[in-house]
C-alpha atoms as a PDB file:
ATOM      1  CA  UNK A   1       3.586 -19.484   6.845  1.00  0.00           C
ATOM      2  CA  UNK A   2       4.547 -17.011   4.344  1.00  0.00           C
ATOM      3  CA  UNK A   3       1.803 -16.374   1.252  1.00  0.00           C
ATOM      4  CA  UNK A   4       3.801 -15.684  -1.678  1.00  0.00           C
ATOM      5  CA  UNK A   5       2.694 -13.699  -4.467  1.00  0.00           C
ATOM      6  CA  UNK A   6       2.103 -15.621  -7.675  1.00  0.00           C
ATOM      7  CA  UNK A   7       1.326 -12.369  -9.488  1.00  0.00           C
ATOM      8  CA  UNK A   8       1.940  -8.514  -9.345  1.00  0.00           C
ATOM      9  CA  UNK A   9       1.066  -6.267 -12.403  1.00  0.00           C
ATOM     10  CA  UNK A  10       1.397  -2.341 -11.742  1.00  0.00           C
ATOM     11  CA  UNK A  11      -1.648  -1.026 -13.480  1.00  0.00           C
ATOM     12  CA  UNK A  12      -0.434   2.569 -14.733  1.00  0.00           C
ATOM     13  CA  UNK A  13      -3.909   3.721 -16.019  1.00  0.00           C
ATOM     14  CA  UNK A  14      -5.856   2.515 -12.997  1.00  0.00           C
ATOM     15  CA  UNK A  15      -3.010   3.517 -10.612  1.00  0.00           C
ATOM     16  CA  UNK A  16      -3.560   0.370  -8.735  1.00  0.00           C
ATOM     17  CA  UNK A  17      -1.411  -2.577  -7.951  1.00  0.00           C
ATOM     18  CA  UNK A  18      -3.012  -6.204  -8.877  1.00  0.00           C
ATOM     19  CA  UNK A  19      -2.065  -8.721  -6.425  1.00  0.00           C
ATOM     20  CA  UNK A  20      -2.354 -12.453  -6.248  1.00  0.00           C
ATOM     21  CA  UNK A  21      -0.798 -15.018  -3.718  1.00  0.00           C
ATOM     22  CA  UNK A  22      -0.403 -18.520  -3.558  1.00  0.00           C
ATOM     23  CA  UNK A  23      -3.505 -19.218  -1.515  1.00  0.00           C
ATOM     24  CA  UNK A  24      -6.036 -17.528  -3.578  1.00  0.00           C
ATOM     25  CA  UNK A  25      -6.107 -14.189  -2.084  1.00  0.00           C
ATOM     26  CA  UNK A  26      -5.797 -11.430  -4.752  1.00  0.00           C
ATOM     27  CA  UNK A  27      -6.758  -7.895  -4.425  1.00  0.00           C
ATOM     28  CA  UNK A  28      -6.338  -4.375  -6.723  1.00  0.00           C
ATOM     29  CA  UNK A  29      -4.829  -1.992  -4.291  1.00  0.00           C
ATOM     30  CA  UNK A  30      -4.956   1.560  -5.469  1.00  0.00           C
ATOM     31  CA  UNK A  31      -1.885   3.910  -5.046  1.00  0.00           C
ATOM     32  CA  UNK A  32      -3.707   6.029  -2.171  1.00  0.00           C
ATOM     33  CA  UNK A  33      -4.450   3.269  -0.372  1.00  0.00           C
ATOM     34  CA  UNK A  34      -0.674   1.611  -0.404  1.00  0.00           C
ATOM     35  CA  UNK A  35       0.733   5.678  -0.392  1.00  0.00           C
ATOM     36  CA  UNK A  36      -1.417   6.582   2.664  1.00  0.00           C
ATOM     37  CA  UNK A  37      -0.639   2.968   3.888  1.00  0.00           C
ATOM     38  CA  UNK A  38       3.101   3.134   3.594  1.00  0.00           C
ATOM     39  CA  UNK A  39       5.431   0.819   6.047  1.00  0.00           C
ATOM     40  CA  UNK A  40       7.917   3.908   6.096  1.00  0.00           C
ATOM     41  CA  UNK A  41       8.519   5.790   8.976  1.00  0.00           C
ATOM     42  CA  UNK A  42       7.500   8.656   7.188  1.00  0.00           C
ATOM     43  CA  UNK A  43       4.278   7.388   7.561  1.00  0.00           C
ATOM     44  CA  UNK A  44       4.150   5.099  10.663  1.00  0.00           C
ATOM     45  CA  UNK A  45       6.278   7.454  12.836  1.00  0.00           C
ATOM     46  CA  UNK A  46       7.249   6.263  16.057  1.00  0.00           C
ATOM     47  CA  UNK A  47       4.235   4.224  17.394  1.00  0.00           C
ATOM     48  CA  UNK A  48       1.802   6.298  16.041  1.00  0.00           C
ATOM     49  CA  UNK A  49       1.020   6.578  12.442  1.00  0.00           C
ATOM     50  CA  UNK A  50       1.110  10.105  10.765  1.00  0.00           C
ATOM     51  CA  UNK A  51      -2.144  10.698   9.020  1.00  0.00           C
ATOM     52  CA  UNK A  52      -1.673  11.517   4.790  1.00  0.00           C
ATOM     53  CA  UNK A  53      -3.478  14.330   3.381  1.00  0.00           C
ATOM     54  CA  UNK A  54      -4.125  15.409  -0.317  1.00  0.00           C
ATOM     55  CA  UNK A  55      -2.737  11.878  -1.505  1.00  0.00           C
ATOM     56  CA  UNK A  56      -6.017  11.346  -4.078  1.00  0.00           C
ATOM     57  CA  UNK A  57      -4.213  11.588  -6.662  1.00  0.00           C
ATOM     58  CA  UNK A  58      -0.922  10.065  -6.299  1.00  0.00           C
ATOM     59  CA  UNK A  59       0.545   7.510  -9.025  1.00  0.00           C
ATOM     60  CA  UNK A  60       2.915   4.809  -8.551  1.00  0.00           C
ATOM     61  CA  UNK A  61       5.647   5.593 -10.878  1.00  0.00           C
ATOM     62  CA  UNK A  62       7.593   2.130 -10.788  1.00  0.00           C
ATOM     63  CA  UNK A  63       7.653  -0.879  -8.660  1.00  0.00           C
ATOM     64  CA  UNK A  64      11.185  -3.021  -7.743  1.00  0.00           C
ATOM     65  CA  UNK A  65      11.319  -6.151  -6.039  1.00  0.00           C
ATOM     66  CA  UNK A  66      13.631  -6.590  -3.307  1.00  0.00           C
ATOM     67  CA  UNK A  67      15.026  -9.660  -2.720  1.00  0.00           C
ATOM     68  CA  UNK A  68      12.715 -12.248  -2.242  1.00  0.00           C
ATOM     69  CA  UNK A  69      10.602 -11.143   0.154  1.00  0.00           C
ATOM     70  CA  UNK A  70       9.215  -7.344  -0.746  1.00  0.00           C
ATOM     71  CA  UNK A  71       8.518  -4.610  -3.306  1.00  0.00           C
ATOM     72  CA  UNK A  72       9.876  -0.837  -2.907  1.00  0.00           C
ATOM     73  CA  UNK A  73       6.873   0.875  -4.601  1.00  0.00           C
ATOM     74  CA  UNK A  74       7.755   4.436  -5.999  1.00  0.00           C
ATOM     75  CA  UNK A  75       5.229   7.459  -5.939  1.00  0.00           C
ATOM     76  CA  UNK A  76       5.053  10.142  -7.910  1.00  0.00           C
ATOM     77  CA  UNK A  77       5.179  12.740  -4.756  1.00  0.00           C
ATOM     78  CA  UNK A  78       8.367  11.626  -4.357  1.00  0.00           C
ATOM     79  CA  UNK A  79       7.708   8.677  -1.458  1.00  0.00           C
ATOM     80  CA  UNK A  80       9.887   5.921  -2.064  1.00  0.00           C
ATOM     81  CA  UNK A  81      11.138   4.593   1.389  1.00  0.00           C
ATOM     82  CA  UNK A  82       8.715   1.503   2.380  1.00  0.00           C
ATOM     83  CA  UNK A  83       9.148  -1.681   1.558  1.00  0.00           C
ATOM     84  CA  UNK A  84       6.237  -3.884   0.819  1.00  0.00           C
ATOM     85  CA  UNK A  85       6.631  -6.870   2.268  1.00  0.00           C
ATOM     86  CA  UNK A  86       4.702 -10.138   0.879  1.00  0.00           C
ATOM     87  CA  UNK A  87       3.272 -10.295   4.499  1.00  0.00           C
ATOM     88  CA  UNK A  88       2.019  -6.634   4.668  1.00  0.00           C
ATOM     89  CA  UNK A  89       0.507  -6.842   0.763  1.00  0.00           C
ATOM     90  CA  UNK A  90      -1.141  -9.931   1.734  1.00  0.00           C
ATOM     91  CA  UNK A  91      -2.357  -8.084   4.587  1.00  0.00           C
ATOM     92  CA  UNK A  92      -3.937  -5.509   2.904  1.00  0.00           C
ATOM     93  CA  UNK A  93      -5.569  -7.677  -0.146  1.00  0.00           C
ATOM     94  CA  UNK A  94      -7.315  -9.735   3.374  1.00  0.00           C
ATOM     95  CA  UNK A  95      -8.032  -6.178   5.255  1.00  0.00           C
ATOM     96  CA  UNK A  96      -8.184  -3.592   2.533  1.00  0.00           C
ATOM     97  CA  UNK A  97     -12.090  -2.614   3.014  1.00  0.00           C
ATOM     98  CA  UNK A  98     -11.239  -1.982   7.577  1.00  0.00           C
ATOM     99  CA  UNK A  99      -8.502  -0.439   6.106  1.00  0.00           C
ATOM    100  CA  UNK A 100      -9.530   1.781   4.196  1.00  0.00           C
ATOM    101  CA  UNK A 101     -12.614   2.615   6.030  1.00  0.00           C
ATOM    102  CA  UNK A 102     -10.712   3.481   9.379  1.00  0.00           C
ATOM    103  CA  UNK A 103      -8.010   5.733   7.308  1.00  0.00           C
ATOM    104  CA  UNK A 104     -11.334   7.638   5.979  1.00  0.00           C
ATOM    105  CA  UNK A 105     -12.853   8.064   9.761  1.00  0.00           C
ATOM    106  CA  UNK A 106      -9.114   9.332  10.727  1.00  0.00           C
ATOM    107  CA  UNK A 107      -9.661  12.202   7.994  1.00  0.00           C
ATOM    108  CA  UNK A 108     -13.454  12.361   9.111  1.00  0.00           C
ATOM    109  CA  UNK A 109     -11.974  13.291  12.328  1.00  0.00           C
ATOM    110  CA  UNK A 110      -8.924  15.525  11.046  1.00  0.00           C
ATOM    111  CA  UNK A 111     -11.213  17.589   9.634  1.00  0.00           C
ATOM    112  CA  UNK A 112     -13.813  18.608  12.579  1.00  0.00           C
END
């Protein structure tokens, strides 16, 4: 079953995207996190995902839904081509700590 969201606010100061779904998951979900994160092929290449660099400091310049079932999210750097679906955000408001922690050991590693 699909979780809808029963909220989404696009916090411009914060540069983080508040999340809430119909069974009580909610997270804040900063714009690194859904930039470096990004469903695009850009990002997710083909079968293996393509590590982001210097992304700290990215903003999310506007958010659209599309159709019922996603949100294109807009960066300032210019990104613009994933689409957000309700799965994938409720994915990352159950999984955003693993997440995150495992893109930080990919840079970890990058970097030696």
């Amino acid at each position: 079953m699909m979780s809808t969201p029963t909220a989404i606010h696009l916090h411009k100061q914060s540069a983080t995207l508040e999340v809430a779904f119909a069974d009580g998951v909610s997270a804040h979900l900063p714009a690194e996190f859904l930039r470096v994160h990004s469903p695009s092929a850009e990002v997710q290449g083909h079968g293996k995902p393509i590590l982001q660099l210097g992304k700290q400091n990215v903003r999310i310049t506007h958010i659209e839904a599309v159709g019922n079932y996603a949100l294109k999210i807009v960066f300032d750097d210019g990104h613009d081509s994933g689409l957000y679906s309700w799965t994938l955000l409720h994915k990352f408001a159950l999984e955003q700590d693993a997440l995150w922690a495992r893109y930080q050991k990919r840079i970890k590693q990058a970097e030696s």
